[in-house]
N, C-alpha and C. Protein backbone atom coordinates (compact mmCIF):
# COMPACT_ATOMS: atom_id res chain seq x y z
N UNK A 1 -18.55 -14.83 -74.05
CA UNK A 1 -19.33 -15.77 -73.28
C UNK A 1 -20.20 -14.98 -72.31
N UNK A 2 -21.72 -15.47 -72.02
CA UNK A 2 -22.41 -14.85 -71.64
C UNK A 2 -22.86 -15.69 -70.63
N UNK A 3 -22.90 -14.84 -68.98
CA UNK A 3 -23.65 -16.13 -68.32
C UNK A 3 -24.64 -15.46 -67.46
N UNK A 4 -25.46 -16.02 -67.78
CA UNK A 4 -27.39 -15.51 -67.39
C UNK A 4 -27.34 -16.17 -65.93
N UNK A 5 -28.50 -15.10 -64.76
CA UNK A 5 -28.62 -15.68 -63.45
C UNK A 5 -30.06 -15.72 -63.68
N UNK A 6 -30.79 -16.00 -63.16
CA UNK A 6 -32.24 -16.02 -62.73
C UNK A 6 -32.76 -16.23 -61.77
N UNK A 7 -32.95 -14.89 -60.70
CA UNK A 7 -33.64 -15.43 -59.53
C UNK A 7 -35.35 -15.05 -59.30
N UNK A 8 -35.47 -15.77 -58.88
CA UNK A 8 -36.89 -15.94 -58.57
C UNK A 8 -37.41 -15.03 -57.55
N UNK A 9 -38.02 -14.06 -57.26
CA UNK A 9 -38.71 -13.17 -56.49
C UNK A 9 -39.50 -13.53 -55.37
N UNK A 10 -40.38 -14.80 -55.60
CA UNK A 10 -40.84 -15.31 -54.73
C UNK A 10 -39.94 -16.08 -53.39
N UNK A 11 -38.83 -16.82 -53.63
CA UNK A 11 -38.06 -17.26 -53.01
C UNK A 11 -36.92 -15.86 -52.33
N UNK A 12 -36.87 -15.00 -53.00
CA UNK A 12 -36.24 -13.73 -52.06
C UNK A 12 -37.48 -13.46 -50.90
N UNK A 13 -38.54 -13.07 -51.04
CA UNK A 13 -39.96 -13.04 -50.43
C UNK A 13 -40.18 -14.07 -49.34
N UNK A 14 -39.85 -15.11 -49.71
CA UNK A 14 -39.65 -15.83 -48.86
C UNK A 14 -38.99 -16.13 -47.55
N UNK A 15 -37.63 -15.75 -47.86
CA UNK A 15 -36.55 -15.32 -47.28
C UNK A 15 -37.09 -14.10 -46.51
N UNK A 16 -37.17 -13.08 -46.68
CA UNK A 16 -37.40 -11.81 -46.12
C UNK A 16 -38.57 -12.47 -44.60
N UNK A 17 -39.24 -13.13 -45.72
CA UNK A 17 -40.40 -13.33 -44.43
C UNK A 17 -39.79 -13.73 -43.47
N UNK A 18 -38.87 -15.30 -43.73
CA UNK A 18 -38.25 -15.78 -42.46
C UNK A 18 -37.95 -15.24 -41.61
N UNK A 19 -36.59 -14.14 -41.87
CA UNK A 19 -35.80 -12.87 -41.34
C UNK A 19 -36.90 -12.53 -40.29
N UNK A 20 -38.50 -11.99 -41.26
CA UNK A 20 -39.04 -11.67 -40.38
C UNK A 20 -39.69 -11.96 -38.84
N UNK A 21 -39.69 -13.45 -39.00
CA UNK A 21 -40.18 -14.82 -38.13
C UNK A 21 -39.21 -15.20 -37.39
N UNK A 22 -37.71 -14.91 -37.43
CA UNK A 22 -36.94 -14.94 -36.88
C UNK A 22 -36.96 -15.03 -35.16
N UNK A 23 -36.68 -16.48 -34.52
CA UNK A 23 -36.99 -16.20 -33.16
C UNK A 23 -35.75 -16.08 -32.63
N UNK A 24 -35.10 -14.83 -32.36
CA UNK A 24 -33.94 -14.71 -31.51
C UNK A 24 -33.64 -15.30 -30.11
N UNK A 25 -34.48 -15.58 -29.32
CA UNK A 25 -34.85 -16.08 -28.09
C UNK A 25 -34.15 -17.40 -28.27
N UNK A 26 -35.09 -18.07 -29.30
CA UNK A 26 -34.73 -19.88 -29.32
C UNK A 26 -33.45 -19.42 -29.99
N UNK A 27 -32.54 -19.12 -31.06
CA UNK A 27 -31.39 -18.89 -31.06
C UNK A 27 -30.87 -18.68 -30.12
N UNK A 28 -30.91 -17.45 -29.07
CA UNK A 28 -29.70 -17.27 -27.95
C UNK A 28 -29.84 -18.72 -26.92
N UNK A 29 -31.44 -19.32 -27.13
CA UNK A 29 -31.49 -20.14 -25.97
C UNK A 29 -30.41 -21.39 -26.96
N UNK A 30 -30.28 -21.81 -28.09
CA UNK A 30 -29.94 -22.82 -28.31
C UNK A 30 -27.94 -22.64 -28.02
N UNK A 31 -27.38 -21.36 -27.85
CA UNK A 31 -25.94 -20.99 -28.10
C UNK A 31 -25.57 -20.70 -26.31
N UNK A 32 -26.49 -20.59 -25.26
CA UNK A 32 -26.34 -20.25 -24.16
C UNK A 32 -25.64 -21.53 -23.44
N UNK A 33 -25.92 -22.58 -23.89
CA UNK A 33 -25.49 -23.63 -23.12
C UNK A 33 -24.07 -24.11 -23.63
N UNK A 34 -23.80 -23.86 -24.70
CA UNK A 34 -22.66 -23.57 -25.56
C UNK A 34 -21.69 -22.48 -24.60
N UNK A 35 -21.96 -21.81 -24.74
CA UNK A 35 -21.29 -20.47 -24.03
C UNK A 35 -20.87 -20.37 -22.70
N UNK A 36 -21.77 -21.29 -22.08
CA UNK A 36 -21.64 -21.40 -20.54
C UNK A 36 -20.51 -22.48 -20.74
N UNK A 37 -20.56 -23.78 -21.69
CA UNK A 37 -19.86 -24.80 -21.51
C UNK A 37 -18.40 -24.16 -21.33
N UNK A 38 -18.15 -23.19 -22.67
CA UNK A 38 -17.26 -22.76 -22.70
C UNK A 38 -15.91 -21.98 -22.04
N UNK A 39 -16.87 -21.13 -21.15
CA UNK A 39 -16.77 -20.60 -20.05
C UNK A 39 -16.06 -21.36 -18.87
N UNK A 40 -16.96 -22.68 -18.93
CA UNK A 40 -16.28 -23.44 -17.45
C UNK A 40 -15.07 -24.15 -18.11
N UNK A 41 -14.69 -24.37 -19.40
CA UNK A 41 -13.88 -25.32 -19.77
C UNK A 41 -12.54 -24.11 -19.83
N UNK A 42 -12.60 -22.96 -20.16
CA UNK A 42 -11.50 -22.15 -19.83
C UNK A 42 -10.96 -21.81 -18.70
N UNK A 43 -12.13 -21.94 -17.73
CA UNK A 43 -11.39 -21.19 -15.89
C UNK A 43 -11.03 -22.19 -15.40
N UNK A 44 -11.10 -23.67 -16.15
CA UNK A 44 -10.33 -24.95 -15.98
C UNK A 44 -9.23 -24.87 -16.09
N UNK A 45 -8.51 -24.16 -16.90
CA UNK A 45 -7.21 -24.17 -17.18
C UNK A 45 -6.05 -23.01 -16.37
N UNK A 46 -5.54 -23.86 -15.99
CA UNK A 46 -4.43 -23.19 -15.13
C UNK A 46 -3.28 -22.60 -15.84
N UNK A 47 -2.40 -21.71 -15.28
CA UNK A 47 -1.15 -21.18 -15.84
C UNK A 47 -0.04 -21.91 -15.36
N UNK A 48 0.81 -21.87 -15.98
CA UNK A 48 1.83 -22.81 -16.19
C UNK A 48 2.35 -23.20 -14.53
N UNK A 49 2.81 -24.27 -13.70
CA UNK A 49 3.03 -24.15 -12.92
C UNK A 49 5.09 -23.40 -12.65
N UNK A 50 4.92 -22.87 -11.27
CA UNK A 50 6.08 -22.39 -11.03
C UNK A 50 6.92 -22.69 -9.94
N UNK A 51 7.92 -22.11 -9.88
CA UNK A 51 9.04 -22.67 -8.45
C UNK A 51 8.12 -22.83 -7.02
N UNK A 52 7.00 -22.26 -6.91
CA UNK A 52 5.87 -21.62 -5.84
C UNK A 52 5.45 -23.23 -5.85
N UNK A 53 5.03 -24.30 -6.92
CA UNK A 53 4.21 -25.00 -6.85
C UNK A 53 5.11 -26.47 -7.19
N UNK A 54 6.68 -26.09 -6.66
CA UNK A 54 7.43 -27.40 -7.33
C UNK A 54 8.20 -27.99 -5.53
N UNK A 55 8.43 -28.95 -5.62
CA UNK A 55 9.00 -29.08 -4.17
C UNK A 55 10.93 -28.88 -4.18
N UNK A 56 11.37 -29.07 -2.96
CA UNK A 56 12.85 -28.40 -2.60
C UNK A 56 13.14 -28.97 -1.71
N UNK A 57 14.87 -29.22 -1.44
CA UNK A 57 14.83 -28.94 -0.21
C UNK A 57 14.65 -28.33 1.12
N UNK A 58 14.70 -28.95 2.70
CA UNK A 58 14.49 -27.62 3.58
C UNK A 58 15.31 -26.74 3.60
N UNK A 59 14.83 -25.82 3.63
CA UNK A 59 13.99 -24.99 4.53
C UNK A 59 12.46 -25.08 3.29
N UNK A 60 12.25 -25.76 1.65
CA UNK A 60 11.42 -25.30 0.99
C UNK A 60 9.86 -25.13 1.65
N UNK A 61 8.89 -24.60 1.03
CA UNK A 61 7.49 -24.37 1.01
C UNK A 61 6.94 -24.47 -0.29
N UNK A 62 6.28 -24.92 0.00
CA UNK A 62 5.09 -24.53 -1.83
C UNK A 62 3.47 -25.22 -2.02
N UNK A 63 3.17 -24.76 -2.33
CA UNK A 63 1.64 -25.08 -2.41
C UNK A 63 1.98 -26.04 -3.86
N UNK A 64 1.64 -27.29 -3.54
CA UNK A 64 1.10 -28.76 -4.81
C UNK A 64 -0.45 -28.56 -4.82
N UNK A 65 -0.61 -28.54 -6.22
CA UNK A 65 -1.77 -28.43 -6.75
C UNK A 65 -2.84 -29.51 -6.71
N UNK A 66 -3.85 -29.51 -5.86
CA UNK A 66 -4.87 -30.92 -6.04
C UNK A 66 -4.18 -31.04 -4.85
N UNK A 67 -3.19 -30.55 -3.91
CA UNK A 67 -3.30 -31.33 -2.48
C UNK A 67 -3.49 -30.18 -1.32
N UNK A 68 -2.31 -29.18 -1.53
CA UNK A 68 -1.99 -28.40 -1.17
C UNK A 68 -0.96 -27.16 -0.45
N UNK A 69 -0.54 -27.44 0.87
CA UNK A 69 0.62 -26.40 1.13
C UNK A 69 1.56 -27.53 1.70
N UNK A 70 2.63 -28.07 1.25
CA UNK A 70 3.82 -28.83 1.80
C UNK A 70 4.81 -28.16 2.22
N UNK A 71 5.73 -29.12 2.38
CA UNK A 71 7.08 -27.95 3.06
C UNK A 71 8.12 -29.38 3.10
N UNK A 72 9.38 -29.24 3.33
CA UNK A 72 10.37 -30.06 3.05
C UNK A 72 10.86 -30.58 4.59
N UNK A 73 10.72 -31.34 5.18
CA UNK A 73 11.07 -31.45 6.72
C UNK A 73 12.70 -31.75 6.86
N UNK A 74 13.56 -31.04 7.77
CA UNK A 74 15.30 -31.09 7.58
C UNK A 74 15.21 -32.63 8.14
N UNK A 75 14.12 -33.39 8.71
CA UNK A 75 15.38 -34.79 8.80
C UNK A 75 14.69 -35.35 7.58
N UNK A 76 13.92 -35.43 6.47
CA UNK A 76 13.88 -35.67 5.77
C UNK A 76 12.53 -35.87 4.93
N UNK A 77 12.00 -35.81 4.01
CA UNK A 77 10.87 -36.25 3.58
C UNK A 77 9.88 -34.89 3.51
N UNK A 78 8.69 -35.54 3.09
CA UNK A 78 7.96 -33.56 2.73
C UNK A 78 6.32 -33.88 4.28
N UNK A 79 6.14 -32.65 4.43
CA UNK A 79 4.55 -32.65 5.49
C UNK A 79 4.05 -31.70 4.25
N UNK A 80 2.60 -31.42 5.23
CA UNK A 80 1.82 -30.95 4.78
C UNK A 80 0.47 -30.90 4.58
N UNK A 81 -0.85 -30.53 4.63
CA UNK A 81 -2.54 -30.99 4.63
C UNK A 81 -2.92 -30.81 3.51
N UNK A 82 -3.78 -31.74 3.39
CA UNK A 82 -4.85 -32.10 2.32
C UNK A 82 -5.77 -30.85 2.06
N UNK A 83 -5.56 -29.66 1.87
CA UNK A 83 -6.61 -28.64 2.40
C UNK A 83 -7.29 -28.10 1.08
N UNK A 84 -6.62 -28.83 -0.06
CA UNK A 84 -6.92 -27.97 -1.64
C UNK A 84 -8.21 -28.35 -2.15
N UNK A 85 -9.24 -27.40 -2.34
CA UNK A 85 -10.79 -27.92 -2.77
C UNK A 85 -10.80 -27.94 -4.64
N UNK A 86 -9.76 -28.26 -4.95
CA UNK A 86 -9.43 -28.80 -6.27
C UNK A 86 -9.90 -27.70 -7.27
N UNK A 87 -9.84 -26.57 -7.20
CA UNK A 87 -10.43 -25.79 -8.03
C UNK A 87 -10.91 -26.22 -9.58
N UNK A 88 -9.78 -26.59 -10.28
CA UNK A 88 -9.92 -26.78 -11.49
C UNK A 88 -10.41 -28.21 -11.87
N UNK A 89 -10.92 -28.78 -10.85
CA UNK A 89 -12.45 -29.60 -11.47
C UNK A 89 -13.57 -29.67 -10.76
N UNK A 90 -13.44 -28.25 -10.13
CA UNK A 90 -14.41 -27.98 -9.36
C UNK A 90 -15.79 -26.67 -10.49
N UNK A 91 -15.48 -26.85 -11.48
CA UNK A 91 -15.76 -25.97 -12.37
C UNK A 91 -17.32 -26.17 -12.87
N UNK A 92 -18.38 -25.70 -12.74
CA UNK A 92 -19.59 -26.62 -13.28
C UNK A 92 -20.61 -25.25 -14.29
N UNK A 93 -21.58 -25.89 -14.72
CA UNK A 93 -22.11 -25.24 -15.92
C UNK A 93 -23.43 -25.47 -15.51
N UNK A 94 -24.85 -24.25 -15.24
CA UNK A 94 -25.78 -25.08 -15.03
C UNK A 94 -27.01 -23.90 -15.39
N UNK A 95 -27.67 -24.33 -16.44
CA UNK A 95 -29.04 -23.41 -17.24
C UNK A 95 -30.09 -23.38 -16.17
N UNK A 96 -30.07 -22.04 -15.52
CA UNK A 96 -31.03 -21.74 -14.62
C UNK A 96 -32.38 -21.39 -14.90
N UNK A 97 -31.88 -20.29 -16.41
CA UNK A 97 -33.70 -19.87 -16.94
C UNK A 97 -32.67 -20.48 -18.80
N UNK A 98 -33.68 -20.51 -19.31
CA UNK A 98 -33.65 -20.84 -21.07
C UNK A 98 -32.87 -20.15 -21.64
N UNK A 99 -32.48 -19.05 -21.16
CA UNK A 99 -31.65 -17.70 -21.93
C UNK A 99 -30.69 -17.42 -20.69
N UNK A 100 -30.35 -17.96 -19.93
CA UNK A 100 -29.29 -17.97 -18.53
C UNK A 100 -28.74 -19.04 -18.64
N UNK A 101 -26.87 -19.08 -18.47
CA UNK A 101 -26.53 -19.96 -17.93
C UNK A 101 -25.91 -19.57 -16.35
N UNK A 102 -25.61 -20.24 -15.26
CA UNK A 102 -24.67 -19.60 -14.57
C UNK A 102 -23.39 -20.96 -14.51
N UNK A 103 -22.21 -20.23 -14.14
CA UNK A 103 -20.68 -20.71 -14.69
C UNK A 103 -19.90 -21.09 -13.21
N UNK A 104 -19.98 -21.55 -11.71
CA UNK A 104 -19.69 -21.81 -10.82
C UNK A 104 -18.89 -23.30 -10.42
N UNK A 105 -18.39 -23.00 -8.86
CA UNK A 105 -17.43 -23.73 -8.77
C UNK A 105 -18.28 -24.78 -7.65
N UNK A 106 -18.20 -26.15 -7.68
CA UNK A 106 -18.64 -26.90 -6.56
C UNK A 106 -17.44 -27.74 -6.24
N UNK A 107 -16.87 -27.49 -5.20
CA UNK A 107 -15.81 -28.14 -4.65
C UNK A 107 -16.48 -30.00 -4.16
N UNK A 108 -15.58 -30.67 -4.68
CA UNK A 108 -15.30 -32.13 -4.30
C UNK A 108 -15.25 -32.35 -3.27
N UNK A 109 -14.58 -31.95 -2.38
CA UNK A 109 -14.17 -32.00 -1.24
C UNK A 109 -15.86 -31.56 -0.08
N UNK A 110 -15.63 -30.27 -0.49
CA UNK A 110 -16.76 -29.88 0.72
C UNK A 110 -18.54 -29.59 0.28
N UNK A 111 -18.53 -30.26 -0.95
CA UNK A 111 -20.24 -29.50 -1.63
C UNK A 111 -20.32 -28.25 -2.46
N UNK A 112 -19.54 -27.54 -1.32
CA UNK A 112 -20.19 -26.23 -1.38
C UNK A 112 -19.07 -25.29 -2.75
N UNK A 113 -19.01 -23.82 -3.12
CA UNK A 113 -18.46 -23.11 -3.66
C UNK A 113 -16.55 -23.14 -3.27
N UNK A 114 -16.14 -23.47 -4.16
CA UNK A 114 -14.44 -23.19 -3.44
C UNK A 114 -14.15 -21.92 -2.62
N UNK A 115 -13.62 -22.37 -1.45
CA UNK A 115 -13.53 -21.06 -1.04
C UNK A 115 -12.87 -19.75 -1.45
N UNK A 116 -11.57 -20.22 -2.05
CA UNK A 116 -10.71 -19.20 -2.22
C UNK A 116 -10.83 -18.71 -3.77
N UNK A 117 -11.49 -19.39 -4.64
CA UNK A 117 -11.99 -18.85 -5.91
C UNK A 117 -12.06 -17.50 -6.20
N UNK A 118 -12.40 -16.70 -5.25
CA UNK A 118 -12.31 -14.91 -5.84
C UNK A 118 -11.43 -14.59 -5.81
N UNK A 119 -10.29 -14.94 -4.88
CA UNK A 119 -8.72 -14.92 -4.96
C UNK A 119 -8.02 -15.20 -6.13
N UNK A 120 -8.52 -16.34 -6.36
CA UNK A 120 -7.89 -16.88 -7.35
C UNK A 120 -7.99 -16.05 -8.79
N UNK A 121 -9.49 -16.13 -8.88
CA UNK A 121 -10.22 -16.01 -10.14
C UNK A 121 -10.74 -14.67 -10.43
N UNK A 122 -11.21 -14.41 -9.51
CA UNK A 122 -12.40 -12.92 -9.55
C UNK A 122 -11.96 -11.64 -10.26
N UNK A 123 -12.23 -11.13 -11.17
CA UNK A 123 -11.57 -10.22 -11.61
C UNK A 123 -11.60 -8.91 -10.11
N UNK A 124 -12.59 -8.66 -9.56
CA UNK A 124 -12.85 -7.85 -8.69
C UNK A 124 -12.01 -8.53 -7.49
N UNK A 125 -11.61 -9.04 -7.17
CA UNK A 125 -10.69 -9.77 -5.94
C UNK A 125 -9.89 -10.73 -6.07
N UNK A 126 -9.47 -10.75 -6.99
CA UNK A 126 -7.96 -11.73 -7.63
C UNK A 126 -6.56 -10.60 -6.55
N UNK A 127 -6.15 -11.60 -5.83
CA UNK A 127 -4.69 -11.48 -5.23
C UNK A 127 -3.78 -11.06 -6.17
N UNK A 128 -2.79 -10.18 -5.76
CA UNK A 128 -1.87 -9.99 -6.83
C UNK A 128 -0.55 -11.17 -7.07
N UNK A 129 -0.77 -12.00 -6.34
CA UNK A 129 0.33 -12.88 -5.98
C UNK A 129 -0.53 -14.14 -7.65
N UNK A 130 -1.62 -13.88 -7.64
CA UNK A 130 -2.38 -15.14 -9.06
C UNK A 130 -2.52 -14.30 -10.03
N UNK A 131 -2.25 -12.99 -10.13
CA UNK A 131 -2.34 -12.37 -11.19
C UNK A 131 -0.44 -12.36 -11.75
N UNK A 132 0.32 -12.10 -10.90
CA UNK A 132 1.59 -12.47 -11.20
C UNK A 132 1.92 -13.48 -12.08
N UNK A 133 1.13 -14.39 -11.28
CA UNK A 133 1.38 -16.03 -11.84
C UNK A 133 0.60 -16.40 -13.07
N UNK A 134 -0.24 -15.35 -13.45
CA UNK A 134 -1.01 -15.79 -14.95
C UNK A 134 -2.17 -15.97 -14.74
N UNK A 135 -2.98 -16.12 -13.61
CA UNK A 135 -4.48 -16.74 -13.12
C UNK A 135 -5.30 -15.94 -14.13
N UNK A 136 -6.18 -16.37 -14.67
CA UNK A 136 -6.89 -15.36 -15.86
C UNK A 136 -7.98 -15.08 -14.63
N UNK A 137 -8.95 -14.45 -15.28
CA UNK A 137 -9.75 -13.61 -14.01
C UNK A 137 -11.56 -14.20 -15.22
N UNK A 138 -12.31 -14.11 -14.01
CA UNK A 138 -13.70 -14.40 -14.73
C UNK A 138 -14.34 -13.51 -15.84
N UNK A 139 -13.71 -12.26 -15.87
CA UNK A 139 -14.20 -11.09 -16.41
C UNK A 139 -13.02 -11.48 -18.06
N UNK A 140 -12.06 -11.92 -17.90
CA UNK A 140 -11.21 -12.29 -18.78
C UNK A 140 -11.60 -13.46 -19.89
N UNK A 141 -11.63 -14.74 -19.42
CA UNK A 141 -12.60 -15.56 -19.59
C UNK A 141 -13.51 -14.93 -20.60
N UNK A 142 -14.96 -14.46 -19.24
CA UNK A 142 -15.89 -14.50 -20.46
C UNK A 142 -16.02 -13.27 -22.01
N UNK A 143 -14.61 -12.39 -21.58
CA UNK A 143 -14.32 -11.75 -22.95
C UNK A 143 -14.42 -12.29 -23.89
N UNK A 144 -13.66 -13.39 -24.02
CA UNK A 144 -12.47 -13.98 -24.79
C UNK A 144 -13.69 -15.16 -25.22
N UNK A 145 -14.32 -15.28 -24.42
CA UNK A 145 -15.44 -16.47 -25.22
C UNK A 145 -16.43 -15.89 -26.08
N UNK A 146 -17.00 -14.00 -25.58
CA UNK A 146 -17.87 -13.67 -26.40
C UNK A 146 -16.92 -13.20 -27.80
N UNK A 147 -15.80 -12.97 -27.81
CA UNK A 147 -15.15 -12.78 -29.03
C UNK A 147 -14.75 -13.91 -30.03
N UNK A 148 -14.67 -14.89 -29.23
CA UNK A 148 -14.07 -16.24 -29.82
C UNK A 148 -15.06 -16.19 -31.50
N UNK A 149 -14.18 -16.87 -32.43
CA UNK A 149 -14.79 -17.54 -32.98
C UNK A 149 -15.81 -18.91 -33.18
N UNK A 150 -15.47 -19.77 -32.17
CA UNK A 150 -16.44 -20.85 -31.62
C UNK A 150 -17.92 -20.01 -31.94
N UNK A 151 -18.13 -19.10 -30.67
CA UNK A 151 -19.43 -18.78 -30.31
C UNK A 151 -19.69 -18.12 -31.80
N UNK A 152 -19.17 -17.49 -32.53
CA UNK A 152 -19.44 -16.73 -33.53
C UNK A 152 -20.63 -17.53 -34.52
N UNK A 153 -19.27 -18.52 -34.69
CA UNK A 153 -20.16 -20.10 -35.77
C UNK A 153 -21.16 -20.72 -34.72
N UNK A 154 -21.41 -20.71 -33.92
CA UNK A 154 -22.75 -21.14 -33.36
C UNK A 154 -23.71 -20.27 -33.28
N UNK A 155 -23.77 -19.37 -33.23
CA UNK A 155 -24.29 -18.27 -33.25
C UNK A 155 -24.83 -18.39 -34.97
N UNK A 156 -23.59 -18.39 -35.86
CA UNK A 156 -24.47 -18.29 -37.29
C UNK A 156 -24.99 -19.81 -37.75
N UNK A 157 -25.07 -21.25 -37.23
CA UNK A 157 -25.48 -22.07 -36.94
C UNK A 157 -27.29 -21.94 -36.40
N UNK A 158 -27.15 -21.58 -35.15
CA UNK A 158 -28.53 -21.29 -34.84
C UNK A 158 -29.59 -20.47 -35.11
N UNK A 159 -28.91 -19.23 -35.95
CA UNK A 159 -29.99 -18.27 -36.87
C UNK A 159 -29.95 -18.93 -37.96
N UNK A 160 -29.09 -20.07 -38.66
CA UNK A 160 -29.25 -20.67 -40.05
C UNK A 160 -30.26 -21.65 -39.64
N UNK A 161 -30.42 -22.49 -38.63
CA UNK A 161 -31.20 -23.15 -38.06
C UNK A 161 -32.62 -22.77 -37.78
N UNK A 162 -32.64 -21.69 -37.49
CA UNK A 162 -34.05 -20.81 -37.06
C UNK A 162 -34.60 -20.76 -38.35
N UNK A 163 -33.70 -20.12 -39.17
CA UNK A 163 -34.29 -19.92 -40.88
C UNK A 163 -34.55 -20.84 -41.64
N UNK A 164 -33.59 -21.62 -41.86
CA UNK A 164 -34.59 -23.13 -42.40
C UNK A 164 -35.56 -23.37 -42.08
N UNK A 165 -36.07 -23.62 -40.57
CA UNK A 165 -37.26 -23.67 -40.08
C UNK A 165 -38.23 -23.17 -40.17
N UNK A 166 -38.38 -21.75 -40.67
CA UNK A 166 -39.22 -20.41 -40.82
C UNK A 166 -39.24 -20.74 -42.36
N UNK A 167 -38.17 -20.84 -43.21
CA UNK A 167 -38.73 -20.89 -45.13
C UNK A 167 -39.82 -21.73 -45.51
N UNK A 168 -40.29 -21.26 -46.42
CA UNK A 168 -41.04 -22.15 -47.04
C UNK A 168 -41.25 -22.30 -48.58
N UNK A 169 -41.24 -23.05 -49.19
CA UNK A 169 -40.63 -22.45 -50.46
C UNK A 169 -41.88 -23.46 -51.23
């Protein structure tokens, strides 16, 4: 059994041209907002909580998440302030230039940037007390997103996209 291919030269030619027409720009611009999304939807996620973040009796302490630092009072019942700028939905995504995203925190509470976020988060100024506890770091993060497979398939999505657009057959 014999099985014959036949391709056409002109349609390889074709192809080549696209390749050549290829706008990388509008590709990275179409995967950037992708990437950024991605980004904020991971430094969303917290590490498991621990004895640090569960309540006790007195004498206990612990920081509750979304409120903040409590403590167990001996005649009974828990204190404590409202002081937590909610980090983890304080997380936002926002395309500054076409080929830029930037990946920042706007606290609920006060407008502005969380304060304690480099503590938390920063690979360059993460506490060792959140690195103990699992806190991934920003530099971690956006590893793990440029390796991901997600970005990969969008990535070959938007140059398949570019090229359709460019053939002509």
């Amino acid at each position: 059994m014999t099985i014959g291919l036949t391709i056409n030269d002109k349609e390889l030619r074709n192809l080549a041209a696209a390749f050549d027409r290829l706008d990388m720009e509008a590709v990275i611009e179409r995967v950037v907002p992708l990437a950024g999304k991605m980004v904020q939807t991971k430094m969303a996620v917290y590490p498991p909580e621990t004895d640090a973040n569960r309540p006790g009796p007195y004498p206990k302490r612990w920081y509750q998440r979304h409120f903040g630092p409590r403590y167990a009072r001996k005649a009974g019942g828990f204190g404590g302030q409202n002081t937590s700028e909610r980090l983890q939905k304080a997380w936002r995504t926002d395309i500054i230039k076409p080929l830029e995203a930037h990946v920042f925190t706007k606290s609920t509470q006060t407008g502005g940037e969380v304060s304690y976020v480099e503590y938390v988060q920063s690979y360059e100024s993460q506490t060792s007390v959140h690195k103990e506890h699992g806190w991934q770091t920003d530099q971690a993060v956006a590893e793990d997103v440029e390796k991901s497979a997600a970005l990969d398939k969008a990535i070959g999505a938007a140059i398949e996209y570019e090229l359709v657009s460019k053939l002509r057959f």
